[in-house]
Every structure is written in C-alpha cells, then in structure tokens.
C-alpha atoms as a PDB file:
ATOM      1  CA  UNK A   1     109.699  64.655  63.093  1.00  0.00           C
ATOM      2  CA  UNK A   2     107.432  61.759  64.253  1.00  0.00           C
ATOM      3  CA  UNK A   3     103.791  62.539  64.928  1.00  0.00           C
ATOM      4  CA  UNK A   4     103.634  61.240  68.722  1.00  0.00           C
ATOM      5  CA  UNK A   5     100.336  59.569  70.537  1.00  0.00           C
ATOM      6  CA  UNK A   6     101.242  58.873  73.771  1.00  0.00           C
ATOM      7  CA  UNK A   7     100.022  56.741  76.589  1.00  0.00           C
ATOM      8  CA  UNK A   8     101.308  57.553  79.664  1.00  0.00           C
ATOM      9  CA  UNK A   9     101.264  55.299  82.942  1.00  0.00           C
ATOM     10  CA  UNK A  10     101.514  55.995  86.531  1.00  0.00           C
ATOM     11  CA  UNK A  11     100.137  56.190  90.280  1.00  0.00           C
ATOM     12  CA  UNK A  12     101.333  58.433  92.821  1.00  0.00           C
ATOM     13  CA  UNK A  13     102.696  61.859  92.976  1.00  0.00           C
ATOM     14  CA  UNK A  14     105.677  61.047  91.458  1.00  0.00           C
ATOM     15  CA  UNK A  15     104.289  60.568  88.350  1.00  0.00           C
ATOM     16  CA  UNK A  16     102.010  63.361  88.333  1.00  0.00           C
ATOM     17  CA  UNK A  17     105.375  65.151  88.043  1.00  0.00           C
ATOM     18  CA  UNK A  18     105.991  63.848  84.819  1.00  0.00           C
ATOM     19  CA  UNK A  19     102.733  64.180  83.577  1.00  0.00           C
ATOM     20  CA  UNK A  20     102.012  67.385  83.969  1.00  0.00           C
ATOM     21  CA  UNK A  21     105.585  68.261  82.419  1.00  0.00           C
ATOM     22  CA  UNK A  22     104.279  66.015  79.261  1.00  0.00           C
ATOM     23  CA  UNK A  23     100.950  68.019  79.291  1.00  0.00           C
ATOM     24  CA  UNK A  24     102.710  71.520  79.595  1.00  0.00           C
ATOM     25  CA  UNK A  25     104.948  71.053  77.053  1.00  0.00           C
ATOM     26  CA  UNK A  26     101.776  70.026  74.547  1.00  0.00           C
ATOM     27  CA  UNK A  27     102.428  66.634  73.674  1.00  0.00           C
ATOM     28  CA  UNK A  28      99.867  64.297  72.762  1.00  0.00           C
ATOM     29  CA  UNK A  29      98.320  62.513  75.718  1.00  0.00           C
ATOM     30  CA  UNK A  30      95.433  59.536  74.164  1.00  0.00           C
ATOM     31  CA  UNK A  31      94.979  58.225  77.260  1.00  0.00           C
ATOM     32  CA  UNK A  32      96.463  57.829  81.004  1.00  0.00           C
ATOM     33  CA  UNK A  33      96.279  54.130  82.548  1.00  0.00           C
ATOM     34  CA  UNK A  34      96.350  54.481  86.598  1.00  0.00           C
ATOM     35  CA  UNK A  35      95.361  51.948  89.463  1.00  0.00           C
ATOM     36  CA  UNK A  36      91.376  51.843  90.381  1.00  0.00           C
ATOM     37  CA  UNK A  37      90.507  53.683  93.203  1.00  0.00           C
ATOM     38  CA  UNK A  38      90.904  52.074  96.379  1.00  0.00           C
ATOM     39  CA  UNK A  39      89.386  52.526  99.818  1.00  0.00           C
ATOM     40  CA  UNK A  40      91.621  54.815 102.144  1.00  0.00           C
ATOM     41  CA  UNK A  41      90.854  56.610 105.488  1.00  0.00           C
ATOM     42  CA  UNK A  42      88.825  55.933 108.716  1.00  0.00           C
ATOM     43  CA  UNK A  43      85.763  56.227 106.353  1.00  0.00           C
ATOM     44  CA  UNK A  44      86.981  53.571 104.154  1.00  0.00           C
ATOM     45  CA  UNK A  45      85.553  55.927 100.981  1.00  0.00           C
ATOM     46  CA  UNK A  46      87.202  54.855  97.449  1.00  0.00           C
ATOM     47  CA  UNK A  47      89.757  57.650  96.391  1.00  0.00           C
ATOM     48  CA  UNK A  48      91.683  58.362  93.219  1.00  0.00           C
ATOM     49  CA  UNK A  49      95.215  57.944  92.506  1.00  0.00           C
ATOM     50  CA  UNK A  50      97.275  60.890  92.422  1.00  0.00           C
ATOM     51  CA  UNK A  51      97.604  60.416  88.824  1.00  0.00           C
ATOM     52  CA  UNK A  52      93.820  60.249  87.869  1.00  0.00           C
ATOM     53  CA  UNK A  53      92.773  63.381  89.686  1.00  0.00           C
ATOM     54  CA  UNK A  54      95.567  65.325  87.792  1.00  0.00           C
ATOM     55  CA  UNK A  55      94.285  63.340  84.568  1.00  0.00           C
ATOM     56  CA  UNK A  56      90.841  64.887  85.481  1.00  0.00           C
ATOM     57  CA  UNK A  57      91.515  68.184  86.079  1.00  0.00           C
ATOM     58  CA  UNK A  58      93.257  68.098  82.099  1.00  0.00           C
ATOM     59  CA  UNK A  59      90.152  65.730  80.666  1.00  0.00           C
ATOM     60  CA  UNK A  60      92.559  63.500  79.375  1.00  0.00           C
ATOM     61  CA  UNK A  61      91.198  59.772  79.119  1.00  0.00           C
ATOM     62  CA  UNK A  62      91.381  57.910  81.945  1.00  0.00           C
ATOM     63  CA  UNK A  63      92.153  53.922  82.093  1.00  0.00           C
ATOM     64  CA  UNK A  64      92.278  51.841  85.052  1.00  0.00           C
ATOM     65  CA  UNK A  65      91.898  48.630  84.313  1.00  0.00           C
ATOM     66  CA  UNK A  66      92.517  45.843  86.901  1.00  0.00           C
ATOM     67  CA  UNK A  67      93.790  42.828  84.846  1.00  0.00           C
ATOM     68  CA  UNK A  68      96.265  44.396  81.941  1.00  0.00           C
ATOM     69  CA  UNK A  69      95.775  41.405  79.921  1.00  0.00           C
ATOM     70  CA  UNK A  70      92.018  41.697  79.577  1.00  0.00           C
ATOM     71  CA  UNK A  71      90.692  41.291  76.038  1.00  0.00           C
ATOM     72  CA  UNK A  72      88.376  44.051  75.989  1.00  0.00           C
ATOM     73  CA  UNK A  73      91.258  46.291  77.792  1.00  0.00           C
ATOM     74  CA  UNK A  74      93.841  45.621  75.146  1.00  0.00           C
ATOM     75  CA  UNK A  75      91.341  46.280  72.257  1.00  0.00           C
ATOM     76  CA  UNK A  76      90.848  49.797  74.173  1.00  0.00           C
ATOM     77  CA  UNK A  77      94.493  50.210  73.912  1.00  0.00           C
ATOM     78  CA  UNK A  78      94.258  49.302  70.178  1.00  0.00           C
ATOM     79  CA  UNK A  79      91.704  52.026  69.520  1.00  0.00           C
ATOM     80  CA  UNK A  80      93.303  54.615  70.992  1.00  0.00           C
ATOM     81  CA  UNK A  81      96.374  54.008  67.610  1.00  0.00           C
ATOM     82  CA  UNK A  82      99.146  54.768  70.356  1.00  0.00           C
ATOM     83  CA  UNK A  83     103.527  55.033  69.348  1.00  0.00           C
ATOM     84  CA  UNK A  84     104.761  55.839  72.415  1.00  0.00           C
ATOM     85  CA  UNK A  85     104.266  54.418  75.642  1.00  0.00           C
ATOM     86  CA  UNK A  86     105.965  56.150  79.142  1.00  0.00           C
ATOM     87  CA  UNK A  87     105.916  54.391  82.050  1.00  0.00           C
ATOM     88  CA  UNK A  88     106.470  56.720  85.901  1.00  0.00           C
ATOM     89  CA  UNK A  89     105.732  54.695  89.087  1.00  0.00           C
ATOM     90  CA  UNK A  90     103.371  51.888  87.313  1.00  0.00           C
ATOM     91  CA  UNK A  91     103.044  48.134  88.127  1.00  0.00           C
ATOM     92  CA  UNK A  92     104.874  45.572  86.235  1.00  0.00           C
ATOM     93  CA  UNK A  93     103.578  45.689  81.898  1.00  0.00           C
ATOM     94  CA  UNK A  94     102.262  42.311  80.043  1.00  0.00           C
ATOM     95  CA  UNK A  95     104.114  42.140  76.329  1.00  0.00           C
ATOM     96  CA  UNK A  96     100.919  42.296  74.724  1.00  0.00           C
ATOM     97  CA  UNK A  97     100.550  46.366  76.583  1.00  0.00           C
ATOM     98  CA  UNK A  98     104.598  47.548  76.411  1.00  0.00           C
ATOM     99  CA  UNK A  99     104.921  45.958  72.820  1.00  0.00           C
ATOM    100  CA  UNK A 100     102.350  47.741  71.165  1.00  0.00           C
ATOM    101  CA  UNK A 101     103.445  51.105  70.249  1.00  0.00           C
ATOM    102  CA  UNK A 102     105.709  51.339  67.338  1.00  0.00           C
ATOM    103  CA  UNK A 103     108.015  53.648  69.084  1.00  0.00           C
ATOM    104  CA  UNK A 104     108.215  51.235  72.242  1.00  0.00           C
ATOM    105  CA  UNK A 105     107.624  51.759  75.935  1.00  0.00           C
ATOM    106  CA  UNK A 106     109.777  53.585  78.118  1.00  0.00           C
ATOM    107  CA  UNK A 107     110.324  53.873  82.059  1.00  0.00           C
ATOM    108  CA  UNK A 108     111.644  56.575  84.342  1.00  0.00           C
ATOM    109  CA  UNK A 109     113.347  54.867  87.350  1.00  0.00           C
ATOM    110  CA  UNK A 110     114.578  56.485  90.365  1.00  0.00           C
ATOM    111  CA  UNK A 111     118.383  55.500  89.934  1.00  0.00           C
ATOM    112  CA  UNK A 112     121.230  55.032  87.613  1.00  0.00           C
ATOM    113  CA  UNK A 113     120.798  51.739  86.277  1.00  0.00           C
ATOM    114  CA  UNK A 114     122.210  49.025  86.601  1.00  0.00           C
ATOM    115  CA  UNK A 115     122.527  50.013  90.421  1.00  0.00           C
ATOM    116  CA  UNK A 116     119.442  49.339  92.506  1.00  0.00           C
ATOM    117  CA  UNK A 117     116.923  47.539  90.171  1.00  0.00           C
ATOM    118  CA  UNK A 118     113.548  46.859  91.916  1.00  0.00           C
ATOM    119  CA  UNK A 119     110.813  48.111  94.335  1.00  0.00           C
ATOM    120  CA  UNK A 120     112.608  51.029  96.390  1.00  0.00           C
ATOM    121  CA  UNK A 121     115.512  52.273  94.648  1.00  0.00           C
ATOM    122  CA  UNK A 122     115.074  56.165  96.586  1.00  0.00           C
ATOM    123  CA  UNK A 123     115.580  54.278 100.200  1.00  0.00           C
ATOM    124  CA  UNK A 124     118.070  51.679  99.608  1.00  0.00           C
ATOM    125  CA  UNK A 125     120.731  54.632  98.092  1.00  0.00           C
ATOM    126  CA  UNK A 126     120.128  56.513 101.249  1.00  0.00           C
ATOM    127  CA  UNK A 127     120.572  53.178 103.638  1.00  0.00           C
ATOM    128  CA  UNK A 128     123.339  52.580 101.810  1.00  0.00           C
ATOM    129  CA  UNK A 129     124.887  55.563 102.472  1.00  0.00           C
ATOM    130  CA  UNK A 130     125.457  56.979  98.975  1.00  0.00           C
ATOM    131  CA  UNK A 131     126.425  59.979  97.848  1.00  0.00           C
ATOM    132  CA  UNK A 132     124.930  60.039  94.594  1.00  0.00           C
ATOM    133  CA  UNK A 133     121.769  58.594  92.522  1.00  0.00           C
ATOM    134  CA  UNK A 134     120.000  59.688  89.597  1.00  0.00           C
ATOM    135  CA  UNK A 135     117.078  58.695  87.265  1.00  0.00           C
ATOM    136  CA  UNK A 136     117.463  57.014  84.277  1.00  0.00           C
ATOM    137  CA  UNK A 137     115.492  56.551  81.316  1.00  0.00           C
ATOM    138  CA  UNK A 138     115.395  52.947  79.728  1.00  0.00           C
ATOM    139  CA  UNK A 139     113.206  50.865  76.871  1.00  0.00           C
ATOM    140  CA  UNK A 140     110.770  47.916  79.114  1.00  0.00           C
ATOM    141  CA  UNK A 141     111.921  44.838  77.774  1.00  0.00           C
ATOM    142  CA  UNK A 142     110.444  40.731  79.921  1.00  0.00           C
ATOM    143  CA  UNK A 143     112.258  41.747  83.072  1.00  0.00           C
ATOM    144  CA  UNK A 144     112.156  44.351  85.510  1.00  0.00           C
ATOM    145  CA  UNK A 145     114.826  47.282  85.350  1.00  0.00           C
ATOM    146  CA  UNK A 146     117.101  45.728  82.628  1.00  0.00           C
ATOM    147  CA  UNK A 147     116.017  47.326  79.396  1.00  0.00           C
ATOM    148  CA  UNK A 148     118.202  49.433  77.496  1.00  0.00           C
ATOM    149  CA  UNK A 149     119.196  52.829  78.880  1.00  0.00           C
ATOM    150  CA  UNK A 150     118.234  56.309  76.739  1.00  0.00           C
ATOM    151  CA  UNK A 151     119.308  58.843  78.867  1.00  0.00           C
ATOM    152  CA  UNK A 152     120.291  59.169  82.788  1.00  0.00           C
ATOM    153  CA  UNK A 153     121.187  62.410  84.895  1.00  0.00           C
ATOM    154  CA  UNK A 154     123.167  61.881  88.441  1.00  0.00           C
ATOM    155  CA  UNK A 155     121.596  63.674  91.472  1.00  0.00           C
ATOM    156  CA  UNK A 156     123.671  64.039  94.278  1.00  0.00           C
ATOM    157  CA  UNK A 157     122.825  62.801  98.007  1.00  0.00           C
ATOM    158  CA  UNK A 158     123.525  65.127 101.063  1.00  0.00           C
ATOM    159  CA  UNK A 159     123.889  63.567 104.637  1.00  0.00           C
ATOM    160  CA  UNK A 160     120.709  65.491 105.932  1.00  0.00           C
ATOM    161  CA  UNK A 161     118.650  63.990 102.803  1.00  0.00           C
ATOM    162  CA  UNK A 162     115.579  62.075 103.419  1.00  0.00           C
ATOM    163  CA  UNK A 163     113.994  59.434 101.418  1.00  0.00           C
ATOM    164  CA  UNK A 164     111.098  62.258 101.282  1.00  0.00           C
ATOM    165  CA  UNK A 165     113.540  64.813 100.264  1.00  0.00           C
ATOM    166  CA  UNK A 166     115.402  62.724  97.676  1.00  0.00           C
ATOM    167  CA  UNK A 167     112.481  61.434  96.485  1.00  0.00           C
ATOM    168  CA  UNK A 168     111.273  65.522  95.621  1.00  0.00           C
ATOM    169  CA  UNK A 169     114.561  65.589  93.617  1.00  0.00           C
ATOM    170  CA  UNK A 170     114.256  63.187  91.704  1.00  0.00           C
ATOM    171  CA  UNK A 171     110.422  63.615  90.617  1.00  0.00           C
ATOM    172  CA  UNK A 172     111.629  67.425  89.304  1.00  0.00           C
ATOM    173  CA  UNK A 173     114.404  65.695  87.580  1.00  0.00           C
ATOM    174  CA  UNK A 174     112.662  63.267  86.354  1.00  0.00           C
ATOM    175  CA  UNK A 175     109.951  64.810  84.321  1.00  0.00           C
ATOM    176  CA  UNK A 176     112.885  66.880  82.965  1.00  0.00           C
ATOM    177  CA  UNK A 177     114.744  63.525  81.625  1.00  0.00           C
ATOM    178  CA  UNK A 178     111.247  62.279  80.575  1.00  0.00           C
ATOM    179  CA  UNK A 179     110.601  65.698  78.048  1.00  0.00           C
ATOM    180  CA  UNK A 180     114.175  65.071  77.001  1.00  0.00           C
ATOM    181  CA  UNK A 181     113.558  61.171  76.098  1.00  0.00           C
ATOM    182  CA  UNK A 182     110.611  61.957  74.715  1.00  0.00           C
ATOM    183  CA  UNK A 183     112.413  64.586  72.054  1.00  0.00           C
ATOM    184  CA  UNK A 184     114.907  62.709  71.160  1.00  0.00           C
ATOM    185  CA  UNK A 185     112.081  59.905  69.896  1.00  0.00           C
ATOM    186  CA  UNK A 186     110.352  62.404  68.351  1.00  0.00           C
ATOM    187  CA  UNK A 187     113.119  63.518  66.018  1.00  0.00           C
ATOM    188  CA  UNK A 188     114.498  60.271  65.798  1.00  0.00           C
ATOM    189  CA  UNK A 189     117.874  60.331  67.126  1.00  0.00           C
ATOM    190  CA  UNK A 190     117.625  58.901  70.498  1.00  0.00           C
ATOM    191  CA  UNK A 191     120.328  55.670  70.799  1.00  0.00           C
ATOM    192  CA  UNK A 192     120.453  53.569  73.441  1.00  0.00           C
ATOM    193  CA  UNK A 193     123.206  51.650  75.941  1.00  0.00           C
ATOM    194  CA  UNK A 194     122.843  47.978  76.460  1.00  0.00           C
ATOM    195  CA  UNK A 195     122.746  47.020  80.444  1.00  0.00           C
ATOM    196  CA  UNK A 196     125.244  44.601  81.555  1.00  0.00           C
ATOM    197  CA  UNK A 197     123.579  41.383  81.717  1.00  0.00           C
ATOM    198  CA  UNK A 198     124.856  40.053  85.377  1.00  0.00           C
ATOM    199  CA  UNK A 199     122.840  41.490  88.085  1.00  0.00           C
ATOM    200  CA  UNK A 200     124.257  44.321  90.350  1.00  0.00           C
ATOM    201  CA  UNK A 201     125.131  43.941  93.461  1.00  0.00           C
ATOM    202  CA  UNK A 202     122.856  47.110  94.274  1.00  0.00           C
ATOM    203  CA  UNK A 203     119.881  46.049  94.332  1.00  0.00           C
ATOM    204  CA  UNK A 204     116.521  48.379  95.537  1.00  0.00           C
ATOM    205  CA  UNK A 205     115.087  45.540  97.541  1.00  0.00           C
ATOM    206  CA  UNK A 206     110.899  45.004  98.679  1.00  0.00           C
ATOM    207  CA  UNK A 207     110.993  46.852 102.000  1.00  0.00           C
ATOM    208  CA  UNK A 208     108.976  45.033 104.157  1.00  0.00           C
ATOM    209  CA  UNK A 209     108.931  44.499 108.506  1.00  0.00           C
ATOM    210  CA  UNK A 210     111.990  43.029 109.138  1.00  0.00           C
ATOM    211  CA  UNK A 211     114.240  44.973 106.381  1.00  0.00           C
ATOM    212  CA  UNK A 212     112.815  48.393 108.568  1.00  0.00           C
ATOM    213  CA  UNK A 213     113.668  47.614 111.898  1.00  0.00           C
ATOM    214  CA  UNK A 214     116.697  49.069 113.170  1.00  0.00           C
ATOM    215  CA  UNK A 215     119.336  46.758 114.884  1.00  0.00           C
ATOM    216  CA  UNK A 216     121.005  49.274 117.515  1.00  0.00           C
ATOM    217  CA  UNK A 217     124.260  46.812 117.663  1.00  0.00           C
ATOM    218  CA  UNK A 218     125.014  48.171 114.051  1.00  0.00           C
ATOM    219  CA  UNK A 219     127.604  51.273 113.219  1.00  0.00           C
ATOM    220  CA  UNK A 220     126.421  54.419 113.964  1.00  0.00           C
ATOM    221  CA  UNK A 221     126.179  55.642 110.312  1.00  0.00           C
ATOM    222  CA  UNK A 222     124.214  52.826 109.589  1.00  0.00           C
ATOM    223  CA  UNK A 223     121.515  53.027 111.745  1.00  0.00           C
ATOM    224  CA  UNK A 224     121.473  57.130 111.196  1.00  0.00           C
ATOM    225  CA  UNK A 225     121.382  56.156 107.031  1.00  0.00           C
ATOM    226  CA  UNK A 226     118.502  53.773 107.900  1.00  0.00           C
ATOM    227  CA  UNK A 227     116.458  56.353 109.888  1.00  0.00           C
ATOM    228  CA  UNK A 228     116.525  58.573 107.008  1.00  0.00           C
ATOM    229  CA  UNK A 229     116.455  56.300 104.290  1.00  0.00           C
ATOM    230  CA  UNK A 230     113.018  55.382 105.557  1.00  0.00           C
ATOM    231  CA  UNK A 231     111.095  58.733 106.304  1.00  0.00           C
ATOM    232  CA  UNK A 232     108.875  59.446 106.273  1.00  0.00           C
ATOM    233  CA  UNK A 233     108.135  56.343 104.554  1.00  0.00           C
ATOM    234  CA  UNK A 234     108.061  53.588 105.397  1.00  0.00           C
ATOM    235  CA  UNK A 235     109.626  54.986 108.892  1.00  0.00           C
ATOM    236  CA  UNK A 236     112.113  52.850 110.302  1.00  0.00           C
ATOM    237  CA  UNK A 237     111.227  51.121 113.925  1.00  0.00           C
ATOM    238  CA  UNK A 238     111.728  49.879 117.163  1.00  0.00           C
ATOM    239  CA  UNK A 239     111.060  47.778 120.075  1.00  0.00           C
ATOM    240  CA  UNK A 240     110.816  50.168 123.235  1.00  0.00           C
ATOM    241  CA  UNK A 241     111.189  48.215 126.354  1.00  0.00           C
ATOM    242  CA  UNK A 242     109.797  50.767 129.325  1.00  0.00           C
ATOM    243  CA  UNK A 243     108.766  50.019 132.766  1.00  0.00           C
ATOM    244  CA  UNK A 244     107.685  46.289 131.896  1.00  0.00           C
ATOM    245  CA  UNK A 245     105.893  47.606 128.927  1.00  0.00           C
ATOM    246  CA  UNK A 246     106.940  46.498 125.308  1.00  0.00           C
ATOM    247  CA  UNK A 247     105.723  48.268 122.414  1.00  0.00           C
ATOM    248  CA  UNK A 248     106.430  49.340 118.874  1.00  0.00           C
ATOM    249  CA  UNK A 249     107.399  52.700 118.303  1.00  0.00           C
ATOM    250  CA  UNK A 250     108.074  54.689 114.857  1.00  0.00           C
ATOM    251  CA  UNK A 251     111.274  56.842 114.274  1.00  0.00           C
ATOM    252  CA  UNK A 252     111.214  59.263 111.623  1.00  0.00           C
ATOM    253  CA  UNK A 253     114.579  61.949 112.803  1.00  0.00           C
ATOM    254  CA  UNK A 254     117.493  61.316 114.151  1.00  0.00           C
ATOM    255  CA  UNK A 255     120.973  62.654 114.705  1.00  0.00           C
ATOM    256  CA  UNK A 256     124.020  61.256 115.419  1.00  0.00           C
ATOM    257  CA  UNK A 257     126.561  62.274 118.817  1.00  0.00           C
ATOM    258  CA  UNK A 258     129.400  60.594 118.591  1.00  0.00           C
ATOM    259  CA  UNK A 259     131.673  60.203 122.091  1.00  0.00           C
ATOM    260  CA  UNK A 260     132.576  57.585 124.105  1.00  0.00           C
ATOM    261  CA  UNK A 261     130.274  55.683 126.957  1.00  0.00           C
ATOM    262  CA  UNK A 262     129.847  53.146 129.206  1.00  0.00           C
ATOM    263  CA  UNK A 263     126.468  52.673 128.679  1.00  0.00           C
ATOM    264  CA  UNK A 264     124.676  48.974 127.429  1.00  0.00           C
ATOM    265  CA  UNK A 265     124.106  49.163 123.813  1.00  0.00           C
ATOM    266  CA  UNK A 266     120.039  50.393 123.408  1.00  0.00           C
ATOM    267  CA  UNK A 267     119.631  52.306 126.583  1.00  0.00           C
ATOM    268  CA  UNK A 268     117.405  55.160 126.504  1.00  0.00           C
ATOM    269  CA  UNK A 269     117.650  57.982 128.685  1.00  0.00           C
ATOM    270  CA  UNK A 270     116.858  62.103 128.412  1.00  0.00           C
ATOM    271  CA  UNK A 271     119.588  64.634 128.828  1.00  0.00           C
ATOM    272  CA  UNK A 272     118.685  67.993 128.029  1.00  0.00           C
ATOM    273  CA  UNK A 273     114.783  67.522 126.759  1.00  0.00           C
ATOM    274  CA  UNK A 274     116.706  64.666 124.377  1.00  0.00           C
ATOM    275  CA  UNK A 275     115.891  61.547 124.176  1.00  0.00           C
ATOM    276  CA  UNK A 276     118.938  59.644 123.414  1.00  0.00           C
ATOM    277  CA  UNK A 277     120.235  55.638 122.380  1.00  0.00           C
ATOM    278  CA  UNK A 278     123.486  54.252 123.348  1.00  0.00           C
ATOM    279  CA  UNK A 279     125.132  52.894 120.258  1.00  0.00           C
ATOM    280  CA  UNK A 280     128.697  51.890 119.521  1.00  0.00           C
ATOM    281  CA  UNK A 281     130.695  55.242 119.681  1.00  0.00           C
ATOM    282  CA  UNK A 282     127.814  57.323 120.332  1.00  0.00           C
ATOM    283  CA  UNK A 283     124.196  58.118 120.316  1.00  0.00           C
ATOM    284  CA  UNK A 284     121.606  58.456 117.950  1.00  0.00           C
ATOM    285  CA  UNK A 285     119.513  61.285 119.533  1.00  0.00           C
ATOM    286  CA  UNK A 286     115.032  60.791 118.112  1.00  0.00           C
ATOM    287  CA  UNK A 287     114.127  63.962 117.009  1.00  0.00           C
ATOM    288  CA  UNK A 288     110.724  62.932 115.658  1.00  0.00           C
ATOM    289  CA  UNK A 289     108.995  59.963 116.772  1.00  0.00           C
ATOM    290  CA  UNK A 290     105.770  58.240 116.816  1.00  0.00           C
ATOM    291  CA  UNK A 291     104.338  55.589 120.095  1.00  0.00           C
ATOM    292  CA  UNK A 292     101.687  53.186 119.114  1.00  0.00           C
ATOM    293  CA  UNK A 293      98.224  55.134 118.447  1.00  0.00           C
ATOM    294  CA  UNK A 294      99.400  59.003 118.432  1.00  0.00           C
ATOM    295  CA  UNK A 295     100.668  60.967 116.135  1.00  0.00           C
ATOM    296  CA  UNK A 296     104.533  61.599 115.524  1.00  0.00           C
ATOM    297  CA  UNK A 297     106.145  64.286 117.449  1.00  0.00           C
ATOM    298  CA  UNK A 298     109.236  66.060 118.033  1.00  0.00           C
ATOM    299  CA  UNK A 299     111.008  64.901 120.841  1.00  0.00           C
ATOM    300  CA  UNK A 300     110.522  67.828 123.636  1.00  0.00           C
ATOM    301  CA  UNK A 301     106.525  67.779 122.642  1.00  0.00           C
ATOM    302  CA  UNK A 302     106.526  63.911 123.544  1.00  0.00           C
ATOM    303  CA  UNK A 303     108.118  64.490 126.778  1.00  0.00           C
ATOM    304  CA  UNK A 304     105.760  66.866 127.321  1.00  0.00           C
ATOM    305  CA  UNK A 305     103.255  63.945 128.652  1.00  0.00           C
ATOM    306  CA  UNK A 306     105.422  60.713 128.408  1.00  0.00           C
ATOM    307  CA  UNK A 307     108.116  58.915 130.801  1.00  0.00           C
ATOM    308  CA  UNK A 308     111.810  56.817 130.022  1.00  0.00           C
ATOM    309  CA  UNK A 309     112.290  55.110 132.605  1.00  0.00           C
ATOM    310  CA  UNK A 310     115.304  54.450 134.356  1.00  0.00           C
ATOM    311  CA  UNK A 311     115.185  50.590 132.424  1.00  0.00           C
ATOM    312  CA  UNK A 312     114.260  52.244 129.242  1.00  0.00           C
ATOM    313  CA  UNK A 313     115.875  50.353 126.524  1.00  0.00           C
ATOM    314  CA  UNK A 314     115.507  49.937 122.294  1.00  0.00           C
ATOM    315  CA  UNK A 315     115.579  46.393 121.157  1.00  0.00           C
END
C-alpha cells in the first residue's frame, strides 16, 4: 500500500466536488494549487475561487501561483515531497509541475475520452444531441485530453437535461471516479488504456460569440439542443428585431411545438401568454429569457411589462 501525498488542482465548484470527497475519505492533501483571486461584482472586490474557500475552511495549504513555471513556485512544489498529483477543472500543466510526482498526475474530464477533448466537453454532448457522456479518468501527458485512460463511468443524457444539470451529474460522479483512481494507485493495481492517436471527430470546442448564437433556419432539435446545451451558461442568444429596435437578447428555456405553419422562419408572436419562434416544422416556445440590462425571466413575467410587435422577428 503506497503512502500517498497528494496535490490536488482545481477552480470552480466542480472541483470542490472532488475535493472534498478526497478530504472526507482522509487522504493526504500537502497542498491545493487554485487561480489568484480575481476582481468580480459591481464592486470590483478580489474574491476566491471556489476551490480556495473550501481549501480554507479545511486549512489545507493553499497555492496560487500565477506563472506555473516560476522558479521559486516549483521549488515550493519540491518541498512539499508530493507522489500524486489530481488535476479537476485546472488550466493547462508545464512538464516540470505534472512530471514531478512519482506516481504521476491525473485529470478528471467531463466525458468519455477520446470523444470531446477540449474546453467544454458538458455543452457540446448536449448540442450535439447525445444521449450519453461520462467522466473519465486519464494520466496528463504534452497534450491536452490524450493521456492514457484509468478508469471512466458513462452517465446518461435525458432530453430535459441542461448543461447546468449535466454538469451536477457529473461533478457527483466524478469525485466518485476520482476516490476510485486514487485507490487503485494506492494499492498499486491501477492499469491503464492507450487513447487512439487520431483525433476524434467529437471534439468539446472554445465556446465563444459566434459558436452561441442560435441560427433559427436550423432543425428544430438543433436549435432546442443548443438552448440547453448552453444554460445557464454560457446562454445561447439572439438578435430580436422589434418595432425598429435591434437588440441582443439571452435565452436560457425553451421547448419545442412541432406542427405545421405558414409563418417566415424567425417570427415572433404571443399565443396564450407564450412567446413563440417560427422554425422549420414548428416552434421553439422561450420559457426563460433575458433583454439587454434586466434580469432573466420566465416568459408570462416578461410580458408582464414588455411588447412583440406585430414585425417581431429573431435573427
């Protein structure tokens, strides 16, 4: 049985997930590496990563350096005589920090690998429209994603899910895979499957402004997937074209109606206290949605105190 000293890495809630798990089930925590605090709210005021305040609340040691390859940083790292490394929601590792440990670094990602390496692998399986994901344990090796696998669980996707609730999911399933990777390390019979070299045509893309923004021409599933795929973040959007006015609105809920029409594809109109969209075969009827400088609301409190137009129209 190998005498672990771990150093565990991560940001956001996800993470924490893991962490705590780690903590609970009394392994060895040396030290926790998370992102400095950054500025955030109207007030601008630093505040801590998800991560560090949990890290806090346990006095474990706290790291959170800004350059990983920093001399004085990686002499730190040295000093604290870590084996193991785990990796949740971090940025990208130098060599010099994920080949340290003598028991090597390992990474919880939020699919089954090889499918949707990268940035966002939660959203793209919902825009995709799959029906399954998972999380995957593998070893960090020079490139992102492509290390070799330990262990992997499948989760399955509903057609209600949300990125949000997918992403719960996984994080529960996830710390459970970590505490399972982590055993089989410590009594040193974990073995490990070799990724296929060619990249996947899967892949878990940056999401950025253009990636987001829903194209109403598209099939009716897709546009639905992309809704949810993207709430409650990023949120996918929309041009609203109303009364001569052009602006930028959020959509966070959605359902889909499907039925024949004459309408132009992206016409807006309210039947019932709904707002609906003329698609192809259908509408997809906003549930939730958010207009430039308020908050998002369901769809019967924003017609509460704002108009569609008879030109209404998503573009």
């Amino acid at each position: 049985m190998r005498d672990l000293r771990i150093l565990f890495m991560g940001t956001p809630d996800f993470a924490v997930e893991t962490l705590k798990a780690i903590i609970e089930n009394n392994y060895n925590v040396v030290g926790v590496i998370t992102a400095p605090d950054r500025p955030a709210g109207r007030g601008r005021k630093l505040r801590a990563s998800a991560v560090k305040e949990y890290a806090l609340s346990k006095g474990l040691h706290i790291l959170q350096p800004t350059n990983l390859k920093n001399e004085d940083f990686i002499k730190e790292l040295e000093a604290l005589n870590i084996n193991l490394n785990i990796v949740v929601a971090f940025r990208m590792l130098p060599k010099v920090v994920w080949g340290m440990p003598k028991y090597g670094t390992f990474n919880l990602h939020a699919s089954l690998l090889p499918d949707y390496r990268g940035a966002a692998p939660i959203n793209w399986a919902i825009i995709n429209g799959e029906q399954k994901t998972g999380i995957t344990t593998f070893f960090i090796d020079e490139k992102i994603d492509t290390g070799h696998i330990i262990l992997q669980k499948e989760i399955e996707i509903t057609n209600e899910d949300t990125a949000g609730v997918l992403h719960d999911r996984l994080m529960i399933a996830g710390a459970s895979l970590v505490i399972d990777t982590i055993k089989v390390i410590e009594d040193e019979t974990v073995t490990t499957t070799e990724q296929p070299k060619e990249d996947t045509p899967k892949t878990a893309y940056k999401l950025h402004r253009e990636n987001t923004k829903i194209n109403w021409k598209d099939k009716i599933e897709n546009i639905y997937n992309l809704i949810r795929g993207l709430s409650p973040y990023p949120s996918s959007w929309s041009l609203l074209y109303n009364k001569g006015e052009e602006v930028s609105v959020k959509i966070y809920e959605a359902e889909i109606e499907l039925i024949e029409h004459s309408f132009d594809i992206g016409k807006v109109f309210v039947e019932d206290s709904k707002i609906k969209v003329a698609v192809e075969k259908g509408y997809i009827i906003l549930k939730k949605i958010q207009l430039p400088g308020k908050k998002a609301m369901e769809a019967k409190a924003l017609l509460n105190g704002y108009t569609f137009y008879k030109d209404a129209k998503m573009g």
